[in-house]
N, C-alpha and C. Protein backbone atom coordinates (compact mmCIF):
# COMPACT_ATOMS: atom_id res chain seq x y z
N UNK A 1 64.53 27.30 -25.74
CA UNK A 1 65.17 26.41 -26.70
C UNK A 1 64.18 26.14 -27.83
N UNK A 2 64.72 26.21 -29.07
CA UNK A 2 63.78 25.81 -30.20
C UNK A 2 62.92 24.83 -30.26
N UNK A 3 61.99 24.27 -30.88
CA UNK A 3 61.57 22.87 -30.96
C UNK A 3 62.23 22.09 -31.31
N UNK A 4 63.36 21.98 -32.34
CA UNK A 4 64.31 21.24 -32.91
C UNK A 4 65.50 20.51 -32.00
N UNK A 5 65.38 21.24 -30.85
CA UNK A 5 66.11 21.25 -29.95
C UNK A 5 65.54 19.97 -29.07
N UNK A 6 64.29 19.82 -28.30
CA UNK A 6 64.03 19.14 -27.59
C UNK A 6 63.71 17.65 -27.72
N UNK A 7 64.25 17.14 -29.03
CA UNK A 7 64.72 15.66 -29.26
C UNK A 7 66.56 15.49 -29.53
N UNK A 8 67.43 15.23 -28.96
CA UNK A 8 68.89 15.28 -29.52
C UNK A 8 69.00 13.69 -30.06
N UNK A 9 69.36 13.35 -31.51
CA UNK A 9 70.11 12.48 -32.38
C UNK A 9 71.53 12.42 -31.71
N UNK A 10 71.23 10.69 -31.35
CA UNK A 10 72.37 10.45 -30.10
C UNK A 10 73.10 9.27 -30.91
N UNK A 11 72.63 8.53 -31.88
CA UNK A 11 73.46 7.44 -32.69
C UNK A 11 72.54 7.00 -34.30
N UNK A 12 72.40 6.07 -34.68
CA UNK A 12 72.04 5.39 -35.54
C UNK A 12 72.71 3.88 -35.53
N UNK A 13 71.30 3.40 -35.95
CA UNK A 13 71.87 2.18 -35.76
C UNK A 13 72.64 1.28 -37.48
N UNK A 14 73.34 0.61 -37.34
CA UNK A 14 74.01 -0.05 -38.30
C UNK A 14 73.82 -1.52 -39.38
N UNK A 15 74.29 -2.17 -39.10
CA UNK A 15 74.26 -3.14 -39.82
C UNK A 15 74.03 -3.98 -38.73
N UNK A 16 73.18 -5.45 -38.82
CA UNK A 16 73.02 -6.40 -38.01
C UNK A 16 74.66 -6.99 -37.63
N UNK A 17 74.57 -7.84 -36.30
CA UNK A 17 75.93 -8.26 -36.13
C UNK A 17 75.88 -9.78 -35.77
N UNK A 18 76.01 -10.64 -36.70
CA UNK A 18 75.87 -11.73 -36.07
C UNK A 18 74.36 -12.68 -36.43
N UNK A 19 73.73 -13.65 -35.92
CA UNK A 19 72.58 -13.94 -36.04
C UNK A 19 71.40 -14.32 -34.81
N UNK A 20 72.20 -13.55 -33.53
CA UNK A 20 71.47 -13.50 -32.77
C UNK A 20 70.84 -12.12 -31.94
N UNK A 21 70.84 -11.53 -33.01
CA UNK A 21 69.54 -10.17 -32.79
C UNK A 21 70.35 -9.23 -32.14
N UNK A 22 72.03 -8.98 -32.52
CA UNK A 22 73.02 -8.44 -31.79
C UNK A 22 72.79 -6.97 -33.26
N UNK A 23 73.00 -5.53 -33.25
CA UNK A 23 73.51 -4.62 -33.88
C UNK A 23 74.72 -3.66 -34.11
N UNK A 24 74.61 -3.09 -34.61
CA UNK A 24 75.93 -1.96 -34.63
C UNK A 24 74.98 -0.84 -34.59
N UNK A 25 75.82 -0.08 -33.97
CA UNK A 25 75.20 1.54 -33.22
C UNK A 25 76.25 2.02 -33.64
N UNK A 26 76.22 3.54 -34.93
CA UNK A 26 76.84 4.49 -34.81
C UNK A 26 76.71 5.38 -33.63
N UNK A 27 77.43 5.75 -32.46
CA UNK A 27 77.23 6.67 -31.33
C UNK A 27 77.96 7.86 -31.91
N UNK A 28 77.08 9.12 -31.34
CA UNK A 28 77.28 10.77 -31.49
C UNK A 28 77.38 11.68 -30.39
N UNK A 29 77.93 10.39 -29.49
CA UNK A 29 78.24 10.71 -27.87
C UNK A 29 79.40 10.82 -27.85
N UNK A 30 80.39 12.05 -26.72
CA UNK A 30 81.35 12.07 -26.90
C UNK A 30 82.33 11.08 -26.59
N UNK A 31 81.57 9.95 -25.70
CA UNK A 31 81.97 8.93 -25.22
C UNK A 31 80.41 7.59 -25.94
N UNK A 32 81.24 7.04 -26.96
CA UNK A 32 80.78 5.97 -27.66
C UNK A 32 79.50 5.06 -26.83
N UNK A 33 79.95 4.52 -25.72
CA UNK A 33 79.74 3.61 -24.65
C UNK A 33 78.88 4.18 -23.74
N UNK A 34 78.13 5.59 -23.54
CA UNK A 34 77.54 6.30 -23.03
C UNK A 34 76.41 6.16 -23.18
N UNK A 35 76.19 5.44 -24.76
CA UNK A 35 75.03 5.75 -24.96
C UNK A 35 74.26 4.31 -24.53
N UNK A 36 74.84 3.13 -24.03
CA UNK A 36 74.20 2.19 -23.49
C UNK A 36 73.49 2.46 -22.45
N UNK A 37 74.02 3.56 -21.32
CA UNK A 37 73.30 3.85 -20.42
C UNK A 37 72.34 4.47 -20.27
N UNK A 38 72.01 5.40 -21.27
CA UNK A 38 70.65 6.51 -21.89
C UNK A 38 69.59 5.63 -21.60
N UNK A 39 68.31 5.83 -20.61
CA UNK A 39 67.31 5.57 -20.54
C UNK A 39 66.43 6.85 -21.40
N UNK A 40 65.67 6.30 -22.12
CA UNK A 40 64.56 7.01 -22.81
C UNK A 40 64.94 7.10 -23.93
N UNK A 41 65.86 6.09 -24.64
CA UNK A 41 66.15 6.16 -26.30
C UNK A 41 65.05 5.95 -27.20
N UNK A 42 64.79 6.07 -28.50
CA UNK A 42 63.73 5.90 -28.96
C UNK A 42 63.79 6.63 -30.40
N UNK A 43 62.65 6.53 -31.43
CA UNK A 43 62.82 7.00 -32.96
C UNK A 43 63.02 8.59 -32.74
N UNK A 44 62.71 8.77 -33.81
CA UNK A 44 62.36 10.65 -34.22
C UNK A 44 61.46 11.47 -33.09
N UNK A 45 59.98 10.36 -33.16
CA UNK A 45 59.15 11.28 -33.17
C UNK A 45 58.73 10.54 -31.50
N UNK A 46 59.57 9.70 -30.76
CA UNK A 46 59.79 9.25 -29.29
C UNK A 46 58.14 8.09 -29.58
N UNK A 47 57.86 7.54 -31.21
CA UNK A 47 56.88 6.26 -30.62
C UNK A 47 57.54 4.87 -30.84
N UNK A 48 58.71 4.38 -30.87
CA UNK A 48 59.26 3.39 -30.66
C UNK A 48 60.32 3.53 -30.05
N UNK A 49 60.41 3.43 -28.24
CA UNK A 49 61.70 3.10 -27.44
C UNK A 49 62.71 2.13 -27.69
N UNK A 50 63.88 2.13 -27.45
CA UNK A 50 64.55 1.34 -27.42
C UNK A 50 65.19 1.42 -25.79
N UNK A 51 65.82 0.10 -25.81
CA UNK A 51 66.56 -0.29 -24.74
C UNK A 51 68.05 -0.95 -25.04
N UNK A 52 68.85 -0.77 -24.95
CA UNK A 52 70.05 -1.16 -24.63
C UNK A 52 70.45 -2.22 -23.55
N UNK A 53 70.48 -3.46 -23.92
CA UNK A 53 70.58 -4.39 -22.55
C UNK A 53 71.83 -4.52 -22.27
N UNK A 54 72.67 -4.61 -23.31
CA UNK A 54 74.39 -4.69 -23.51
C UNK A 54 74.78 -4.79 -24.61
N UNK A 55 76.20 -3.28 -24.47
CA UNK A 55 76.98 -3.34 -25.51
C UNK A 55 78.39 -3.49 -25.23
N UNK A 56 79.41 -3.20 -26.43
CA UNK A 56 80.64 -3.51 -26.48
C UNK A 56 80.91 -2.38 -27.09
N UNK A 57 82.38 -1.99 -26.95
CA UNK A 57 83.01 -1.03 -28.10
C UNK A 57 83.39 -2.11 -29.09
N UNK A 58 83.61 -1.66 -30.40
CA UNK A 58 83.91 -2.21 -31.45
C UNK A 58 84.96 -1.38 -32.07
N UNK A 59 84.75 -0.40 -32.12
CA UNK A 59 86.02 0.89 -32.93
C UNK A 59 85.08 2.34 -33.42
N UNK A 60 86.04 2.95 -32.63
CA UNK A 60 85.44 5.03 -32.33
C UNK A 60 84.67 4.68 -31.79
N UNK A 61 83.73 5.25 -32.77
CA UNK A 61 82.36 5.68 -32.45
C UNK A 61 81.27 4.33 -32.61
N UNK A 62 82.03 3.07 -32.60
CA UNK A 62 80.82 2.15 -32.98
C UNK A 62 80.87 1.31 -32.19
N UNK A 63 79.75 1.00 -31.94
CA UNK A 63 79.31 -0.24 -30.81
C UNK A 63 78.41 -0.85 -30.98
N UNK A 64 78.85 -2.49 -30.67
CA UNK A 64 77.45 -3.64 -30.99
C UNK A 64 76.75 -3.68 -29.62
N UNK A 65 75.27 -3.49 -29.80
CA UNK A 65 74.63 -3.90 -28.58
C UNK A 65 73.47 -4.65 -29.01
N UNK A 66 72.97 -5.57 -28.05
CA UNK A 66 71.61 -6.10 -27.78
C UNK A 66 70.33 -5.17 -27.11
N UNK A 67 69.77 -5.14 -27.87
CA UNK A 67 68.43 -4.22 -27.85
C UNK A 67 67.32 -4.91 -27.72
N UNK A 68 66.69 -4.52 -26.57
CA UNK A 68 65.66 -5.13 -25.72
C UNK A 68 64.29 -5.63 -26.86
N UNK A 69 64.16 -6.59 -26.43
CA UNK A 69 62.93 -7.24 -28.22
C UNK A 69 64.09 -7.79 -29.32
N UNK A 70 65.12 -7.48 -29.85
CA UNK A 70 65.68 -7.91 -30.89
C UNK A 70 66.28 -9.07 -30.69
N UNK A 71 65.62 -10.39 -31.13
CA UNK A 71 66.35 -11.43 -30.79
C UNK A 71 66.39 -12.00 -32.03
N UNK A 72 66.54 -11.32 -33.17
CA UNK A 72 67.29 -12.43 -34.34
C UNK A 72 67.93 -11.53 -35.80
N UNK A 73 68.45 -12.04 -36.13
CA UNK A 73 69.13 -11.11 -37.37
C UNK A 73 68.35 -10.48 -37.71
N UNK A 74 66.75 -11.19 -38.46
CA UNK A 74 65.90 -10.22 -39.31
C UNK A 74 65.57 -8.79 -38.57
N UNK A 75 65.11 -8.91 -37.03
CA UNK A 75 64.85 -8.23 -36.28
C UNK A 75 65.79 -6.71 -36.44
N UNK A 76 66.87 -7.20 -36.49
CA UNK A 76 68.09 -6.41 -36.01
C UNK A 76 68.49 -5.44 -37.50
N UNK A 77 68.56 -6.61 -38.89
CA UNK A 77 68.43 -6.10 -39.96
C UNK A 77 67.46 -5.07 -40.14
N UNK A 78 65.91 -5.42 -39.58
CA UNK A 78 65.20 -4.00 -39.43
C UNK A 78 65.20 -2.74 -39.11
N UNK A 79 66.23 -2.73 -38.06
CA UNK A 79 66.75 -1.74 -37.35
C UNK A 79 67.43 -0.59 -38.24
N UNK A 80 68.35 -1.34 -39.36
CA UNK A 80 69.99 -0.25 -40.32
C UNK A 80 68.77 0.93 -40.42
N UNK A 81 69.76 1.69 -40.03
CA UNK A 81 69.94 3.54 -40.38
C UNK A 81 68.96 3.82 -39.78
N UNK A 82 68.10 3.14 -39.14
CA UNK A 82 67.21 4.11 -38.12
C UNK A 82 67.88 5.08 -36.93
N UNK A 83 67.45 6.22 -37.14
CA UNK A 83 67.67 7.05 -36.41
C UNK A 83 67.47 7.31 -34.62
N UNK A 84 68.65 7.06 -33.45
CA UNK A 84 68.14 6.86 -31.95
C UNK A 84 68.31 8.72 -31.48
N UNK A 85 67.34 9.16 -30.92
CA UNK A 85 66.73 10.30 -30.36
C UNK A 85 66.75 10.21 -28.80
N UNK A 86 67.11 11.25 -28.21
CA UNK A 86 66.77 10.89 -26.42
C UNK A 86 66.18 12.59 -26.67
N UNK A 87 65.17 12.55 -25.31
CA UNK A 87 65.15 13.97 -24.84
C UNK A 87 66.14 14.78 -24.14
N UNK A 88 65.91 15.92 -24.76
CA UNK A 88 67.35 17.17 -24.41
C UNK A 88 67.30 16.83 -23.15
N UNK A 89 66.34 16.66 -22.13
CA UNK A 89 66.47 16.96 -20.77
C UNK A 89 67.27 15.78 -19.97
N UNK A 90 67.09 15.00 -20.75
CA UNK A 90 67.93 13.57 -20.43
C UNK A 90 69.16 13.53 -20.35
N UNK A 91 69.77 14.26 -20.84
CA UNK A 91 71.62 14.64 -21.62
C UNK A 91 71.81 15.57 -20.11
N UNK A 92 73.01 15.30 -19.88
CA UNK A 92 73.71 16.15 -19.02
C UNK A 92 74.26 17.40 -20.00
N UNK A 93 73.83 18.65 -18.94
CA UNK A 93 74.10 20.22 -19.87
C UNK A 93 75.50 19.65 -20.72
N UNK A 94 75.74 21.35 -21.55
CA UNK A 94 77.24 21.01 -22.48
C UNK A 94 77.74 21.34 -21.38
N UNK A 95 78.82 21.11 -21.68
CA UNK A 95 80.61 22.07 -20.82
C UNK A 95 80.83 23.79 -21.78
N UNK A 96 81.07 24.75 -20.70
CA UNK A 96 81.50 25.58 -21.56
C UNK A 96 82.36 25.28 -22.68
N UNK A 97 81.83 25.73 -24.00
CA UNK A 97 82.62 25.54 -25.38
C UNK A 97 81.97 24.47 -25.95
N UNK A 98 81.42 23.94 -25.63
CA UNK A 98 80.58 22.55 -25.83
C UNK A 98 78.92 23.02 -26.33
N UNK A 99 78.73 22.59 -27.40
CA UNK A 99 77.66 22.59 -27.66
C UNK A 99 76.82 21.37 -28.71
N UNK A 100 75.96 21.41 -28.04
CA UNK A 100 74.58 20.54 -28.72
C UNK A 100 74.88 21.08 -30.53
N UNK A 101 74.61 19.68 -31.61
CA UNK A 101 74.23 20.39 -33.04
C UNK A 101 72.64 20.44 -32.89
N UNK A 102 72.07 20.76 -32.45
CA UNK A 102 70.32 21.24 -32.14
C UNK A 102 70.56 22.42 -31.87
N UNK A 103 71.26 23.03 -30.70
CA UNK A 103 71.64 24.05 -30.48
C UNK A 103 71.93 25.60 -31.73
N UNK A 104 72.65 24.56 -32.35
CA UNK A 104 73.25 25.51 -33.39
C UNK A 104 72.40 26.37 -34.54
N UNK A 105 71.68 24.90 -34.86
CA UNK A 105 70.71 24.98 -36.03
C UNK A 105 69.77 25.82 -35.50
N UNK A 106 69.81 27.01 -36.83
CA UNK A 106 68.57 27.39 -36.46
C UNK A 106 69.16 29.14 -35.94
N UNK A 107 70.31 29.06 -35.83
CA UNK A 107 70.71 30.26 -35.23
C UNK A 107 71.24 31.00 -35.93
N UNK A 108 71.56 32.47 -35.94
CA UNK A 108 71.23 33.91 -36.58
C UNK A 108 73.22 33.83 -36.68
N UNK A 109 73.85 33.66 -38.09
CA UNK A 109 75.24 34.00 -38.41
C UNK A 109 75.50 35.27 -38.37
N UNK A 110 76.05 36.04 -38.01
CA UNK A 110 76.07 37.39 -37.95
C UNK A 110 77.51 37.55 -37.65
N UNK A 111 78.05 39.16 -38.73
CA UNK A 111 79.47 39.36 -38.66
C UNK A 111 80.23 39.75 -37.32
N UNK A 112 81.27 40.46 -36.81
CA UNK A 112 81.57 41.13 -35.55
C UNK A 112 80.75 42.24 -35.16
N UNK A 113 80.29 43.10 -36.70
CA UNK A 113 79.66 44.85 -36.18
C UNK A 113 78.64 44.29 -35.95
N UNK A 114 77.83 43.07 -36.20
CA UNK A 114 76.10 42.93 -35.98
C UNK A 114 75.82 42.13 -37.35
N UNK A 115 76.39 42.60 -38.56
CA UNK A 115 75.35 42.79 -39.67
C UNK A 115 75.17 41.33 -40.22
N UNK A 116 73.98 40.70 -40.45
CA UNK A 116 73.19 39.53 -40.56
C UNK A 116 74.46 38.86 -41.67
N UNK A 117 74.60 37.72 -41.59
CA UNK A 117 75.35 36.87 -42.53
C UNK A 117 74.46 35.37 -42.74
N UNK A 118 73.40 34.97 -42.19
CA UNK A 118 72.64 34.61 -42.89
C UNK A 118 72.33 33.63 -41.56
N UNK A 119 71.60 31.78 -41.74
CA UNK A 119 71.38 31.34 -40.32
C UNK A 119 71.64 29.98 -40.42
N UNK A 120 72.26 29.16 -39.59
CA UNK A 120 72.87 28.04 -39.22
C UNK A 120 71.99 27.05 -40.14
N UNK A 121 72.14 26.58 -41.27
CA UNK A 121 71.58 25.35 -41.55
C UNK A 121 71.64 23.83 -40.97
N UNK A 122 73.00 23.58 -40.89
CA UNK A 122 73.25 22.49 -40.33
C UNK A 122 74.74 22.65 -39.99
N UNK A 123 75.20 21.24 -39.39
CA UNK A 123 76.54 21.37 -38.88
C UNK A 123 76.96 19.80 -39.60
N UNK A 124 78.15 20.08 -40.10
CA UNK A 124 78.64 18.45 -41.28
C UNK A 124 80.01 18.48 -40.28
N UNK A 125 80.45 17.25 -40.56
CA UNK A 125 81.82 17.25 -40.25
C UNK A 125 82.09 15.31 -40.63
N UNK A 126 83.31 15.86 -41.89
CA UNK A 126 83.91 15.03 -42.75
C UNK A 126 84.89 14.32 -42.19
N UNK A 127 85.75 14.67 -41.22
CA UNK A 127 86.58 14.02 -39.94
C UNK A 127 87.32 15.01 -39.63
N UNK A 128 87.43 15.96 -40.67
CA UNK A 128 88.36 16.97 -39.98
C UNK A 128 88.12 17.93 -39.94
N UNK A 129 87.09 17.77 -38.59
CA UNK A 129 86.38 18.96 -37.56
C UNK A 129 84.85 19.18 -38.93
N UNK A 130 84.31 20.00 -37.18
CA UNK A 130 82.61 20.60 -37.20
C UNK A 130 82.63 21.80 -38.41
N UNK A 131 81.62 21.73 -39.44
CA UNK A 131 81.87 22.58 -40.62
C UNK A 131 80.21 23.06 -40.16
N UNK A 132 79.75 24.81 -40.31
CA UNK A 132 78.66 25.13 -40.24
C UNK A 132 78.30 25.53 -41.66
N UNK A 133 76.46 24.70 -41.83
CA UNK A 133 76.39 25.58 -42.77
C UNK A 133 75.33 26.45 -42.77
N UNK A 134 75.85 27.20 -43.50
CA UNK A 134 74.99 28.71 -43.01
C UNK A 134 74.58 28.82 -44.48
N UNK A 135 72.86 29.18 -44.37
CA UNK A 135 72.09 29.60 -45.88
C UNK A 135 72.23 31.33 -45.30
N UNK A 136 72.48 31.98 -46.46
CA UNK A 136 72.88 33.44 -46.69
C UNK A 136 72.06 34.20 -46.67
N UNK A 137 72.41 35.42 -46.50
CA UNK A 137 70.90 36.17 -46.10
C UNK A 137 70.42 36.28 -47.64
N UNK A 138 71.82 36.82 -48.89
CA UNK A 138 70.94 37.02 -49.77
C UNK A 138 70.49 35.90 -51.09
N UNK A 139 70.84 34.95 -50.31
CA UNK A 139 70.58 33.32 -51.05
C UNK A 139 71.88 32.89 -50.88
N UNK A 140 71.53 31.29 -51.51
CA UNK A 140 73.10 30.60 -51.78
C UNK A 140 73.11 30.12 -50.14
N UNK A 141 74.28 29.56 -50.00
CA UNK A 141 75.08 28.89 -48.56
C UNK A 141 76.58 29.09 -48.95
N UNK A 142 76.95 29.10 -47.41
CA UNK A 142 78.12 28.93 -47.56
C UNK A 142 78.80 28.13 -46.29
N UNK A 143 79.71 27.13 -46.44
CA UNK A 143 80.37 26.76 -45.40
C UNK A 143 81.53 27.31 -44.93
N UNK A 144 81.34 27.37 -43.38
CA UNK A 144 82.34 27.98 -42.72
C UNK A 144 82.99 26.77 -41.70
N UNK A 145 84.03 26.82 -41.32
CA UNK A 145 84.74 26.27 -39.88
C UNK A 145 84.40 26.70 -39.40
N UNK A 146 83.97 25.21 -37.91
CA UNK A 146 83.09 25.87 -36.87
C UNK A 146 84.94 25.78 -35.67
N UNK A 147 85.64 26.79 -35.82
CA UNK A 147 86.59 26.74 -35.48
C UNK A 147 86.49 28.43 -34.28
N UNK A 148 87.61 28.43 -33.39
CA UNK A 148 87.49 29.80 -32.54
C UNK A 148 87.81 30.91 -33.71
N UNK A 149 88.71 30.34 -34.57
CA UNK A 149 88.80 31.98 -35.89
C UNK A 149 88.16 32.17 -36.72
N UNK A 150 87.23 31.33 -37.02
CA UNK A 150 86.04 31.46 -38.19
C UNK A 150 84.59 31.73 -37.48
N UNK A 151 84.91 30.79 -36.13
CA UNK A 151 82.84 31.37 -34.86
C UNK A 151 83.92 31.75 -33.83
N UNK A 152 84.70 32.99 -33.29
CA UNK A 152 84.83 33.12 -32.47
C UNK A 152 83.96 33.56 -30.97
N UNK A 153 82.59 33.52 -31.21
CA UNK A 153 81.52 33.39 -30.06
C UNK A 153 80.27 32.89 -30.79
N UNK A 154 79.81 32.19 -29.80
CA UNK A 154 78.65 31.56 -29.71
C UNK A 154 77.47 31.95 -28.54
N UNK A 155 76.74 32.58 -28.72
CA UNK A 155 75.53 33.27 -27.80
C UNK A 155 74.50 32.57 -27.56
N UNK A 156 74.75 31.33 -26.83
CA UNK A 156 73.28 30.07 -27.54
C UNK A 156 71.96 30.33 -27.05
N UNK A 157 71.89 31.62 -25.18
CA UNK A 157 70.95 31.97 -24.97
C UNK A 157 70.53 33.03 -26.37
N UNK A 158 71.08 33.70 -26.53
CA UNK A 158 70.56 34.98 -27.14
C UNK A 158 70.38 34.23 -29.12
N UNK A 159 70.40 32.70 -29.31
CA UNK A 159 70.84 32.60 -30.92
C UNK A 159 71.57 33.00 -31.72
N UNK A 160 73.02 33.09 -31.71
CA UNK A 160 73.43 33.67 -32.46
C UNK A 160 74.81 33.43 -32.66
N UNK A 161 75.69 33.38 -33.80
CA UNK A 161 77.09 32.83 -33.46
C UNK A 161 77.64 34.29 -34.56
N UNK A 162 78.72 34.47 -33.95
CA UNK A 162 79.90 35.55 -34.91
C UNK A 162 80.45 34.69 -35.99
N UNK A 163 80.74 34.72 -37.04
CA UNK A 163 81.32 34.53 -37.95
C UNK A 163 82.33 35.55 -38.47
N UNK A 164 83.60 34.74 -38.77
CA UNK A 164 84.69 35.59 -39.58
C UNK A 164 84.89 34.77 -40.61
N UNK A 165 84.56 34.31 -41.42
CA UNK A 165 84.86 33.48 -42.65
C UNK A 165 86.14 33.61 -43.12
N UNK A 166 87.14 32.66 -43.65
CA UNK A 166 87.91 32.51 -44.54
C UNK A 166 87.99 33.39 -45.93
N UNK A 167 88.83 34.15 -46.18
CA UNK A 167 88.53 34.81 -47.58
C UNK A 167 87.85 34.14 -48.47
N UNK A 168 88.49 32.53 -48.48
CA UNK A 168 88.29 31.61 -49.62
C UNK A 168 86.68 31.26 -49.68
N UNK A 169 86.01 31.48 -48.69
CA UNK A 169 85.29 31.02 -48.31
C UNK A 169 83.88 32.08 -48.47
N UNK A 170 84.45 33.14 -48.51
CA UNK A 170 83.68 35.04 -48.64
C UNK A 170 83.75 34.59 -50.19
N UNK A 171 84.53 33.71 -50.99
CA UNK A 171 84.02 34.03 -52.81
C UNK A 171 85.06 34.74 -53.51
N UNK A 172 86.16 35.35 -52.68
CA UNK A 172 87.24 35.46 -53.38
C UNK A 172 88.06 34.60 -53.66
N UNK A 173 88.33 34.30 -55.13
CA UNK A 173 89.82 33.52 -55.15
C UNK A 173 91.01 33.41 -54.19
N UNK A 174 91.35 32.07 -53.61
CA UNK A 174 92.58 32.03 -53.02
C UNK A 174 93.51 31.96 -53.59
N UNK A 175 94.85 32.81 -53.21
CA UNK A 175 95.81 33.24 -54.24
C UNK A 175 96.43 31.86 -54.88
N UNK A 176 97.18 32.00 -56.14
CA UNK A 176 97.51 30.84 -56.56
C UNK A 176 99.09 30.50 -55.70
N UNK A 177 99.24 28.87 -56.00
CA UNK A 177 100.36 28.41 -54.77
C UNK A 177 101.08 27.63 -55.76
């Protein structure tokens, strides 16, 4: 597994909630509420842990919790947009079809015959669905759907995902409608 790989970005935290050292947690768990139970949360680079003493759902993906040390607004206000990290080894494996965005990044786009299409920059997704982006072999990026007809395989031992891109998406005009 890459190096990029062996920290996974599991939430961020939000806006203070309240004035008794309560927060909001964006969660990037497939289950919101999951991530209260994560022992070994902590920054980027794993030198400030966090703890989760108790949270709540709030709505989707967001949840207020009390975080072990944070006992007052300012505290908690310190916290917005910091980034929560666990180690890969901590996470229960994916499910087939399921994959880590650590996983992805970093991996070799390539057409059906083989021939290089360039390598996973990152993975976005605007709400409707996982978008890869892939920097090109011969410059430029391009985004693709990380969908079964646009990556119909993903090789995560071997790095590497198939791409079939969208015409629209290859740089030809889509016909007019």
């Amino acid at each position: 597994m890459p190096d990029n790989a062996s920290r996974i970005l599991v939430g961020r935290f939000g806006a203070a909630h309240g004035v008794r050292g309560e927060v909001r947690i964006k969660s990037y768990t497939a289950d919101p509420m999951a991530l209260a139970g994560y022992a070994g949360l902590s920054d980027r680079n794993g030198a400030r842990a966090f703890v989760i003493e108790s949270a709540r759902p709030v709505k989707d993906d967001v949840i207020v919790a009390r975080v072990k040390g944070v006992n007052d607004r300012s505290a908690a206000e310190a916290l917005t947009n910091l980034e929560i990290y666990i180690a890969r080894d901590a996470l229960p494996p994916p499910d087939e079809e399921e994959f880590y965005v650590a996983d992805l990044i970093g991996m070799r786009a390539e057409r059906a015959d083989g021939t290089p299409f360039g390598v996973i920059s990152n993975v976005l997704n605007f709400g409707a669905g996982d978008i890869l982006d892939i920097a090109l072999e011969g410059g430029g990026a391009r985004l693709v759907p990380f969908t079964r007809a646009c990556a119909p395989h993903v090789d995560v031992k071997g790095r590497r995902v198939t791409v079939e891109p969208p015409e629209e998406v290859e740089g030809e005009e889509a016909p007019d409608r």
